[in-house]
N, C-alpha and C. Protein backbone atom coordinates (compact mmCIF):
# COMPACT_ATOMS: atom_id res chain seq x y z
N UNK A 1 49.92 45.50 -13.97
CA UNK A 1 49.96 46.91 -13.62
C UNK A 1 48.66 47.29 -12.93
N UNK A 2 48.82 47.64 -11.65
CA UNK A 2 47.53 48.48 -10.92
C UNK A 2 46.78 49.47 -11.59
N UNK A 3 45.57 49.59 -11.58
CA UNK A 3 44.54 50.13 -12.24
C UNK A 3 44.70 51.54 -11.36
N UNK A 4 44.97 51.88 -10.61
CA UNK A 4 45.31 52.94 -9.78
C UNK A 4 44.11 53.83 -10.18
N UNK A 5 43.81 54.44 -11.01
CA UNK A 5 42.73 55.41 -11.80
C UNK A 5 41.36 54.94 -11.08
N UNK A 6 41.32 53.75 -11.54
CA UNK A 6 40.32 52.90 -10.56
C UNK A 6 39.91 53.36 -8.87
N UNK A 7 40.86 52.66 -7.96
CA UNK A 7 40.95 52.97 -7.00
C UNK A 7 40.25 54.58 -6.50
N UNK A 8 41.73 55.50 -7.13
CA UNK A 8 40.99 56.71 -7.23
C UNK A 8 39.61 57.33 -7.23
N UNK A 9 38.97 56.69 -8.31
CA UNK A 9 37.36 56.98 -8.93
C UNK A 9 36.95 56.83 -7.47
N UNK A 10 37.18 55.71 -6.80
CA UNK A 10 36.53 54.77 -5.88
C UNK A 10 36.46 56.02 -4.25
N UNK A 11 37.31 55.94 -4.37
CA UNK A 11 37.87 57.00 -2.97
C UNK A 11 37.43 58.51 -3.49
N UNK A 12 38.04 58.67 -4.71
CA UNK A 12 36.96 60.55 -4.56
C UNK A 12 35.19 60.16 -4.71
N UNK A 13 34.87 59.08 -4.88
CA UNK A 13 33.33 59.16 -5.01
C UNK A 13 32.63 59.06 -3.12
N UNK A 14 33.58 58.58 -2.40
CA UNK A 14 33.61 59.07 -0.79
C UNK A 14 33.69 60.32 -0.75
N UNK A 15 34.47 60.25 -1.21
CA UNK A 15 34.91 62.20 -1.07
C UNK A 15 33.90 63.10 -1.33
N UNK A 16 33.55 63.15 -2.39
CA UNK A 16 32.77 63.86 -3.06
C UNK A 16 30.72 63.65 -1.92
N UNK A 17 30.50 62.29 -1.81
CA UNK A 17 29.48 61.69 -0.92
C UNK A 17 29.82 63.27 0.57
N UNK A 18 30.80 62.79 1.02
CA UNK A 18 31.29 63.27 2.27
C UNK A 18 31.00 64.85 2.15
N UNK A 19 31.99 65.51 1.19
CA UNK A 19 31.29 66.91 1.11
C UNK A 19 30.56 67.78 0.52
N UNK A 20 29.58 66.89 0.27
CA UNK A 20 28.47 67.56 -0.34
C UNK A 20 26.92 67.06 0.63
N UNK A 21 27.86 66.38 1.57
CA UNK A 21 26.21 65.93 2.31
C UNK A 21 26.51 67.19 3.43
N UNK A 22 25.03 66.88 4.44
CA UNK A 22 24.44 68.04 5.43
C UNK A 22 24.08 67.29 6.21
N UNK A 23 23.99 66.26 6.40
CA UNK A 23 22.67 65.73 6.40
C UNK A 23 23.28 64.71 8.38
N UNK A 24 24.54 64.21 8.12
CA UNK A 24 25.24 63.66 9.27
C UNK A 24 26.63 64.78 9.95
N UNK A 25 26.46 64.70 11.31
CA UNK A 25 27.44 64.97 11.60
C UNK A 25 28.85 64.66 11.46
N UNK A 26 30.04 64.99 11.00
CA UNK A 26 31.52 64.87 10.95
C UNK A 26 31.38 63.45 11.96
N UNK A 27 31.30 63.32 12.82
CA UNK A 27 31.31 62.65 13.93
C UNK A 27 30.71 61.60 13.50
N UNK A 28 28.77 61.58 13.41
CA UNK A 28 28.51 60.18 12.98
C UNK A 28 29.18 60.10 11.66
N UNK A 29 29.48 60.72 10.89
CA UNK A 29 29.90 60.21 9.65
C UNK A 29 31.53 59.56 9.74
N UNK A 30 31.99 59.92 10.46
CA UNK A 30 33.36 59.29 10.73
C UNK A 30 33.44 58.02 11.20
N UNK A 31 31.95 57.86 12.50
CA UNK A 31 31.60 56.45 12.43
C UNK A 31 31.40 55.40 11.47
N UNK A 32 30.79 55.83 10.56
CA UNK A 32 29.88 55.11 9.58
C UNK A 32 31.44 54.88 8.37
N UNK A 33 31.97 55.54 8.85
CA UNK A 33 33.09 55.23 7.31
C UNK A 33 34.28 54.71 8.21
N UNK A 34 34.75 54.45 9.20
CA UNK A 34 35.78 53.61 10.05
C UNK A 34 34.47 52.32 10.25
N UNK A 35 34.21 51.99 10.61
CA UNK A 35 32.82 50.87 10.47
C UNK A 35 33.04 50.36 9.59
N UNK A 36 32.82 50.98 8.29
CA UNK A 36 32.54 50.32 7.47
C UNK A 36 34.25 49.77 6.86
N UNK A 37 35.25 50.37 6.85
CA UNK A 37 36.23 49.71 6.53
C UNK A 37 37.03 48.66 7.75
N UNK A 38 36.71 48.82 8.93
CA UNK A 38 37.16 47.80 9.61
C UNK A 38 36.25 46.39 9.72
N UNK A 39 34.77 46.67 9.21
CA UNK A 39 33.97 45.61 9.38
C UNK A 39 34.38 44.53 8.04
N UNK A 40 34.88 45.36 7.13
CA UNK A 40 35.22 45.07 6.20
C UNK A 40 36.70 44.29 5.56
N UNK A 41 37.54 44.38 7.13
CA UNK A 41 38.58 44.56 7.24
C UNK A 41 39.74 44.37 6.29
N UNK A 42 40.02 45.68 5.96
CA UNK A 42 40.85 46.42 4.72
C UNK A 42 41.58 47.44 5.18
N UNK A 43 42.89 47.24 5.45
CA UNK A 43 44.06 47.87 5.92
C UNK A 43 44.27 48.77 5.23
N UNK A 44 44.73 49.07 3.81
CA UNK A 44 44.31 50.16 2.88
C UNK A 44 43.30 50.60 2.84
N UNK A 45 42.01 50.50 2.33
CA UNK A 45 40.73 50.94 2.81
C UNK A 45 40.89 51.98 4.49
N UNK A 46 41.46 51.40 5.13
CA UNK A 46 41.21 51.98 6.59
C UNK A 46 41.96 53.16 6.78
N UNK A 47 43.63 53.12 6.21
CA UNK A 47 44.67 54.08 6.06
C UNK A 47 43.97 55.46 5.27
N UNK A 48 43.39 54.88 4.01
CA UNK A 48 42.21 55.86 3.54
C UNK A 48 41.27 56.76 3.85
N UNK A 49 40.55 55.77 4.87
CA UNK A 49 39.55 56.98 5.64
C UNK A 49 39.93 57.57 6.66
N UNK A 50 41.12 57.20 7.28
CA UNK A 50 41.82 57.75 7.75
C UNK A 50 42.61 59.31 7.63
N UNK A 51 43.28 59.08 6.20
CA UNK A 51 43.44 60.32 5.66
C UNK A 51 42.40 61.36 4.93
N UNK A 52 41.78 60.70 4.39
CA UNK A 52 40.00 61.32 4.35
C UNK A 52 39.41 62.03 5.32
N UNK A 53 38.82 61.83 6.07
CA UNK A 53 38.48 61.89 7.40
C UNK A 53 39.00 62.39 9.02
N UNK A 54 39.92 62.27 8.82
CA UNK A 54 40.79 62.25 9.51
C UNK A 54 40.75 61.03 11.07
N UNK A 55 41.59 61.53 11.94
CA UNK A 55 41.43 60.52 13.13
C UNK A 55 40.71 60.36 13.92
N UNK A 56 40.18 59.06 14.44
CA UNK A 56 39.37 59.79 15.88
C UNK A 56 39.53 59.45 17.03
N UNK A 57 38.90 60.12 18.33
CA UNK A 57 39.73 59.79 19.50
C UNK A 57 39.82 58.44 20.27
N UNK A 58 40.30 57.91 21.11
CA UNK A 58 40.43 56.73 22.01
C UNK A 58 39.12 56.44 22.41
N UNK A 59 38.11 57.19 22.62
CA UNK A 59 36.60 56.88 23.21
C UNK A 59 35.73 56.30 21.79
N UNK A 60 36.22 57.27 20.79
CA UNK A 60 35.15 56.80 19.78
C UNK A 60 35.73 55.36 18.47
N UNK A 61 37.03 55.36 19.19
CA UNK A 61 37.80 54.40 18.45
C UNK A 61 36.65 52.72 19.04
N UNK A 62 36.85 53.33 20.73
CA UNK A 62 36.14 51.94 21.46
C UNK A 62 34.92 51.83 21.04
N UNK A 63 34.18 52.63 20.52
CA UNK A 63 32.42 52.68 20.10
C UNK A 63 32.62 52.18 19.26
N UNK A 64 33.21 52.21 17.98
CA UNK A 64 33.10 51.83 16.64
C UNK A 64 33.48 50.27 16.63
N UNK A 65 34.90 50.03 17.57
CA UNK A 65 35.18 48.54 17.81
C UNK A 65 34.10 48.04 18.21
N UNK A 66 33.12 48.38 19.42
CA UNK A 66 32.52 47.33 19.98
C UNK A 66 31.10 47.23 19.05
N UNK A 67 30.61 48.32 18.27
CA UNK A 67 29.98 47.98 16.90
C UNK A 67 30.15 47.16 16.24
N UNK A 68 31.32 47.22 15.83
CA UNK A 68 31.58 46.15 14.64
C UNK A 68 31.52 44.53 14.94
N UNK A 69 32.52 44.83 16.59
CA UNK A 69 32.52 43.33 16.67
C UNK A 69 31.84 42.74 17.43
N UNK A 70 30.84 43.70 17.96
CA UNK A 70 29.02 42.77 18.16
C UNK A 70 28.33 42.38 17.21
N UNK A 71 28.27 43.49 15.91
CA UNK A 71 28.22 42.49 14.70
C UNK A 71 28.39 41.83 14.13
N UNK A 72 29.80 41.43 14.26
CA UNK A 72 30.54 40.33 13.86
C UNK A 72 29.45 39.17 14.47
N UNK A 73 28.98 39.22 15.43
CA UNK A 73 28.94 38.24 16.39
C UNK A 73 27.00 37.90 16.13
N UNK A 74 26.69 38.73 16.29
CA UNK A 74 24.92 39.02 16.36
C UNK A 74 24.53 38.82 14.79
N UNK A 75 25.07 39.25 13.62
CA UNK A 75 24.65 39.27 12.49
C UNK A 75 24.75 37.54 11.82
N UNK A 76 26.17 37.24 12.47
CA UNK A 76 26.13 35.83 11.58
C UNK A 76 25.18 34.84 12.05
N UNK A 77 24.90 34.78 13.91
CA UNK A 77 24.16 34.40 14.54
C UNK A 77 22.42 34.31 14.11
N UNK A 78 22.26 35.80 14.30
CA UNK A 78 20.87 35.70 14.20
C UNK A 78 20.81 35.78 12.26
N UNK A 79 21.38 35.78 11.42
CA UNK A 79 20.94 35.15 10.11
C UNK A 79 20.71 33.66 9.99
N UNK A 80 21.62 33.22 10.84
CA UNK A 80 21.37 31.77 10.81
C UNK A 80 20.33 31.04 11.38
N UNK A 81 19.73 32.01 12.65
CA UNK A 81 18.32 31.18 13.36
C UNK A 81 17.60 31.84 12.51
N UNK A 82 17.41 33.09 11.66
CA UNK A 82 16.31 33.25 11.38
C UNK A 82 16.32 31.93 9.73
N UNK A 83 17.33 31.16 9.62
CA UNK A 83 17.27 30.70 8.54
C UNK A 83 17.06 29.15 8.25
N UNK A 84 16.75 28.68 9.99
CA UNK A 84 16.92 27.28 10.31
C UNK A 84 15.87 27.32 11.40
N UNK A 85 15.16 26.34 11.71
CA UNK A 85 14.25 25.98 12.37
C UNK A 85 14.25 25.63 14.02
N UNK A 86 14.70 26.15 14.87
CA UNK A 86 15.15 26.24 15.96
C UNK A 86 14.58 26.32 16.64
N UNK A 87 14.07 25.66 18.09
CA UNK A 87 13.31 26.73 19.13
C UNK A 87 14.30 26.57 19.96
N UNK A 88 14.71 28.08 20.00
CA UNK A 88 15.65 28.24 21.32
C UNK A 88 14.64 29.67 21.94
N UNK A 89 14.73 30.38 22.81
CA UNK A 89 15.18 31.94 23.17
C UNK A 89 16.03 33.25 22.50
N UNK A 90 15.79 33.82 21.39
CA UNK A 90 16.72 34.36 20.89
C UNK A 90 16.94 35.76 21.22
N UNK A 91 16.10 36.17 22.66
CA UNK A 91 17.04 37.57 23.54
C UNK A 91 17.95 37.42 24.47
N UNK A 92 19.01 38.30 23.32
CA UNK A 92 20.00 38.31 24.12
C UNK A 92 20.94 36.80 24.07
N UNK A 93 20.25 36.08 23.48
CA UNK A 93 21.00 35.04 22.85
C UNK A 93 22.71 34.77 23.23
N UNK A 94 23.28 36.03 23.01
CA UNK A 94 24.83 35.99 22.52
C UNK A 94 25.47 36.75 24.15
N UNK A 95 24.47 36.67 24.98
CA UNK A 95 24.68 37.16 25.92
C UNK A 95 25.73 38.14 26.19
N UNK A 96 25.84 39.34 25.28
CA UNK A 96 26.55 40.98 25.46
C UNK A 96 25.95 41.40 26.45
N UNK A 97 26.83 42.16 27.14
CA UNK A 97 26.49 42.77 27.67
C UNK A 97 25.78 44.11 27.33
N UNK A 98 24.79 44.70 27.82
CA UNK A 98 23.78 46.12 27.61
C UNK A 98 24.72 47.02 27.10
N UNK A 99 24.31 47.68 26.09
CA UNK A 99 25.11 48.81 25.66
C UNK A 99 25.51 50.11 27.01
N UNK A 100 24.48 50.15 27.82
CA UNK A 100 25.00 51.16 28.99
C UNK A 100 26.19 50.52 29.34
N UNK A 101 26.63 49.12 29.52
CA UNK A 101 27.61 49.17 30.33
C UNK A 101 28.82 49.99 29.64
N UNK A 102 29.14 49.78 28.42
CA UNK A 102 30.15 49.79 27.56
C UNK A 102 30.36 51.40 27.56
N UNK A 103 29.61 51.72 28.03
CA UNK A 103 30.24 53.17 28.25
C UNK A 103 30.65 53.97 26.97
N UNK A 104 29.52 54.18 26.07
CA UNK A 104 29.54 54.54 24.42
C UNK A 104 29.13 55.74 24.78
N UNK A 105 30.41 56.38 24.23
CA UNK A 105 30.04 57.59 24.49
C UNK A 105 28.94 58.67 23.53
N UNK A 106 28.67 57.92 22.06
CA UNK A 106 27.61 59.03 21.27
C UNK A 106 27.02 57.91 20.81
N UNK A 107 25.60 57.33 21.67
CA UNK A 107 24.79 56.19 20.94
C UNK A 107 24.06 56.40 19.90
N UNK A 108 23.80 57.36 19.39
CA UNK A 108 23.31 57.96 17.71
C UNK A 108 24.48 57.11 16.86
N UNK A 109 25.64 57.70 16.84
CA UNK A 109 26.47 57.10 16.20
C UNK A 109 27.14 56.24 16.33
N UNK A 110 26.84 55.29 17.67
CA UNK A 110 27.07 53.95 17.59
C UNK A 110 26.03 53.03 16.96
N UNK A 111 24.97 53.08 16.92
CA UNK A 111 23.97 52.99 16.08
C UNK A 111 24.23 52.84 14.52
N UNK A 112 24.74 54.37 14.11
CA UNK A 112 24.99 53.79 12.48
C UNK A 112 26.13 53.16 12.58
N UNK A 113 27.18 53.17 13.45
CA UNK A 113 28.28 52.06 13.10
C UNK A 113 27.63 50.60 12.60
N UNK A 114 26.31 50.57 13.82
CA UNK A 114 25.78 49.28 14.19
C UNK A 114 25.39 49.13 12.52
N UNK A 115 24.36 49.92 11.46
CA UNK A 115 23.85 49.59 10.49
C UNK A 115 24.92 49.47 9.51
N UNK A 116 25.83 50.30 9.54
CA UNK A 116 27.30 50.06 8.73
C UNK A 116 27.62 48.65 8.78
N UNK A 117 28.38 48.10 9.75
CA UNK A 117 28.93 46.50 9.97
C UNK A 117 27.60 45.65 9.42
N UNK A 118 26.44 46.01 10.11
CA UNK A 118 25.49 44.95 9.44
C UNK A 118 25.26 45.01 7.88
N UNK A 119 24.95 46.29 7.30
CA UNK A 119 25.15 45.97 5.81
C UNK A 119 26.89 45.47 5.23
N UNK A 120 27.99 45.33 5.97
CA UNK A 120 29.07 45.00 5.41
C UNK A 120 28.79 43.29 5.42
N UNK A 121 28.40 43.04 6.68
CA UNK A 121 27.66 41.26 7.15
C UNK A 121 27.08 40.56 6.51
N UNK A 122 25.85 41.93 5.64
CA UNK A 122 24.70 41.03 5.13
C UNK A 122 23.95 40.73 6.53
N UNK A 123 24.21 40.97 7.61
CA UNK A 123 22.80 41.13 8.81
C UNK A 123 21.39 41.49 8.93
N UNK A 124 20.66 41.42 7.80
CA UNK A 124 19.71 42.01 7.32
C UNK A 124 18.73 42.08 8.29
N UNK A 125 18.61 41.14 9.19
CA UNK A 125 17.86 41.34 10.14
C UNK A 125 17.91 42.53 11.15
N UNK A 126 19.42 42.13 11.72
CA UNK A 126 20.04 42.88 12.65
C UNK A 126 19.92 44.87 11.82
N UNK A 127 20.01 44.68 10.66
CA UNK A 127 20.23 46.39 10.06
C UNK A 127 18.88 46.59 10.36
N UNK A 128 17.66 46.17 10.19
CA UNK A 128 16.49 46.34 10.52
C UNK A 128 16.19 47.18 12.06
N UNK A 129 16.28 46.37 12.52
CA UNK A 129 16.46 46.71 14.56
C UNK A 129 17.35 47.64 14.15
N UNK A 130 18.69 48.17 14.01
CA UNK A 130 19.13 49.05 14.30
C UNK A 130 18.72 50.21 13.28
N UNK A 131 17.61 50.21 12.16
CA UNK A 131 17.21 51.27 11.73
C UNK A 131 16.37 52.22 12.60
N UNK A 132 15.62 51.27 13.26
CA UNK A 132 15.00 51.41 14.15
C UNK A 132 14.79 51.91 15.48
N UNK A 133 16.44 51.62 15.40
CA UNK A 133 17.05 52.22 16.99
C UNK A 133 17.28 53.69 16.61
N UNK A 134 17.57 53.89 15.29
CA UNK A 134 18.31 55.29 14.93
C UNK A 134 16.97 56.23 14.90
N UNK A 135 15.97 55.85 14.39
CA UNK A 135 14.88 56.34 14.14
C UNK A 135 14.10 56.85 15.58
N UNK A 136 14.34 56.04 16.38
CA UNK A 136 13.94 56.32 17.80
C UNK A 136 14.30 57.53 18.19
N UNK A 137 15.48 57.82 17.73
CA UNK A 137 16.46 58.43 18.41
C UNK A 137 16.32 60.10 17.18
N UNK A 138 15.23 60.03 16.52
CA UNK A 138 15.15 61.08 15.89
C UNK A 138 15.94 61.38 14.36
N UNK A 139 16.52 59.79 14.12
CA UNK A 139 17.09 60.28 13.00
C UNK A 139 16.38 60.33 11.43
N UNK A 140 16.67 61.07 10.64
CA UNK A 140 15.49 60.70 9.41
C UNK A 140 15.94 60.07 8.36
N UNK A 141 14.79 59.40 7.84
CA UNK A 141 15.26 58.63 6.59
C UNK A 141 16.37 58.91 6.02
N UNK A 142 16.59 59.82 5.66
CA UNK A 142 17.79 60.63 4.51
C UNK A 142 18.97 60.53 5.05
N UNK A 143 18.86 61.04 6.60
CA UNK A 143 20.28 60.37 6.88
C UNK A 143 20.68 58.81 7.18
N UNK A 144 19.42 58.31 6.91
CA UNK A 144 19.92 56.90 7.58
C UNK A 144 20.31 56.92 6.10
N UNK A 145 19.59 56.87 4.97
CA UNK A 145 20.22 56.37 3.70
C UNK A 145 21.71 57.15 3.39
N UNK A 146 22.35 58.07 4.08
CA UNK A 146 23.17 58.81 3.77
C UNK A 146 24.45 57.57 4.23
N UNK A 147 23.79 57.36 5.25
CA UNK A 147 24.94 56.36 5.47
C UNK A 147 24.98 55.33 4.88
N UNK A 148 23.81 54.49 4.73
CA UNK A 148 23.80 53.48 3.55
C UNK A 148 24.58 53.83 2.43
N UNK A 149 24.81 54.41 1.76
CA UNK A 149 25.91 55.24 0.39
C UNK A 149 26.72 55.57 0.82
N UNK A 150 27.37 55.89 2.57
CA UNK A 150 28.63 56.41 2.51
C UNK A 150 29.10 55.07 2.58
N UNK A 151 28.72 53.98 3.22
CA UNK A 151 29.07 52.29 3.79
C UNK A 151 28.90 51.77 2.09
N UNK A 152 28.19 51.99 1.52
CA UNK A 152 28.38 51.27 -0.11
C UNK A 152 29.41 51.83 -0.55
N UNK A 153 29.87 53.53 -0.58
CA UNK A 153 31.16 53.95 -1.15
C UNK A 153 32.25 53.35 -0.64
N UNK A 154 32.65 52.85 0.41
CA UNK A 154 33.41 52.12 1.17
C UNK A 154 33.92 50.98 0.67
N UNK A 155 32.12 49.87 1.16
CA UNK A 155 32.50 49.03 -0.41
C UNK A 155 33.21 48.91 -0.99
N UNK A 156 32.84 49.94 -2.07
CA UNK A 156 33.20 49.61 -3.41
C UNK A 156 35.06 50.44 -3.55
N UNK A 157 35.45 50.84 -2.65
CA UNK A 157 36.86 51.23 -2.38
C UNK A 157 37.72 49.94 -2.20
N UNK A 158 36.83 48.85 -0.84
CA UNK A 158 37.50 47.69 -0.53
C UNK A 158 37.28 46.70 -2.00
N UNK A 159 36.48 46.47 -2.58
CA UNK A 159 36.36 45.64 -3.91
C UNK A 159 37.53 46.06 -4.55
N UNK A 160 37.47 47.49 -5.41
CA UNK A 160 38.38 48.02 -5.55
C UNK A 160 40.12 47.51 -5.41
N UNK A 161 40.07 47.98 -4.67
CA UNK A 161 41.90 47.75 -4.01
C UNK A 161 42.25 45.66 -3.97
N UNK A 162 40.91 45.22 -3.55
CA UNK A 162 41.12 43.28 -3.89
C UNK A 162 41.18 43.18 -5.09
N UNK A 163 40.73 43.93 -6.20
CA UNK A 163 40.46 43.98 -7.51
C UNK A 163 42.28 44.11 -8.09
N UNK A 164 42.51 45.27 -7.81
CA UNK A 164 43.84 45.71 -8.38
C UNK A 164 45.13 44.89 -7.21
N UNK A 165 44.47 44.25 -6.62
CA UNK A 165 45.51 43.28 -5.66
C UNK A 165 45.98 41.98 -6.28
N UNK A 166 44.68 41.14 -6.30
CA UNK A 166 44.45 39.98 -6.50
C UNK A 166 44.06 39.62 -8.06
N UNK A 167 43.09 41.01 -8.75
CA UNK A 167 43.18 40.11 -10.39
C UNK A 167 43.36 41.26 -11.12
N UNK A 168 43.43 42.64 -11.05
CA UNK A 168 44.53 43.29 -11.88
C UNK A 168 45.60 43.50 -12.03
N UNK A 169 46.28 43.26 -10.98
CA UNK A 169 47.51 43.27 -11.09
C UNK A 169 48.63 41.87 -11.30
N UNK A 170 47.58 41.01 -11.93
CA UNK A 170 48.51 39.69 -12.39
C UNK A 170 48.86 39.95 -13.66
């Protein structure tokens, strides 16, 4: 029998994160919580923030994709040279193309997508640089950690739902 109660806890503690902060815009915050469940990739989880949150448009759908799945790509990468003894060149390494090309339309909040997917990665490096990028860009501590806790509430939604999938519900 599904723990369902569980789940619940899991998803109003987003909820609750979501409206009681000030601190991010609707917008980046919609980033940071589609990020974090597609980096995560959790079909329930996603249907969730979905209805949470609601939808977002065709432009910011493409920002959040090409977030995630440069992280996909940059995080596993550069954990691994920084973890093995290599001399290669490591700018630009993975040869992406410049974020201008990609035509992102709100780089603030492609940014925390960017720190979202990397803490889902474990990119620790990569979340670094992009704290950094956000910070450039005027953002302050509080909201960067805002997102750090909305991407952990996420988390712990996707644990959650594998939990009552795979070993509560045997």
């Amino acid at each position: 029998m599904p723990i369902t109660g569980d789940a619940c806890e899991h998803s109003e503690l987003l909820n609750v994160l979501i409206s009681r902060q000030s601190l991010l815009s609707t917008n980046r915050m919609q980033y940071i919580v589609y990020a974090a469940a597609l980096a995560s990739k959790n079909n329930h989880v996603l249907q969730m923030i979905q209805h949470l949150v609601g939808d977002v448009t065709i432009n910011q759908r493409q920002d959040i994709h090409h977030a995630v799945v440069r992280m996909a790509a940059t995080n596993a990468y550069y954990m691994a040279m920084h973890s093995v003894e290599l001399r290669c060149d490591l700018s630009n390494a993975m040869q992406l193309a410049p974020l201008k090309e990609l035509d992102v339309e709100d780089q603030t909040s492609y940014y925390y997508a960017c720190i979202t997917a990397c803490l889902v990665n474990n990119g620790y490096s990569c979340l670094k640089n992009h704290i950094t990028l956000l910070r450039s860009c005027d953002e302050s501590d509080d909201s960067i950690n805002m997102a750090l806790k909305l991407t952990a509430s996420v988390l712990a939604m996707c644990q959650s739902n594998f939990n009552n999938n795979c070993f509560l519900d045997k």
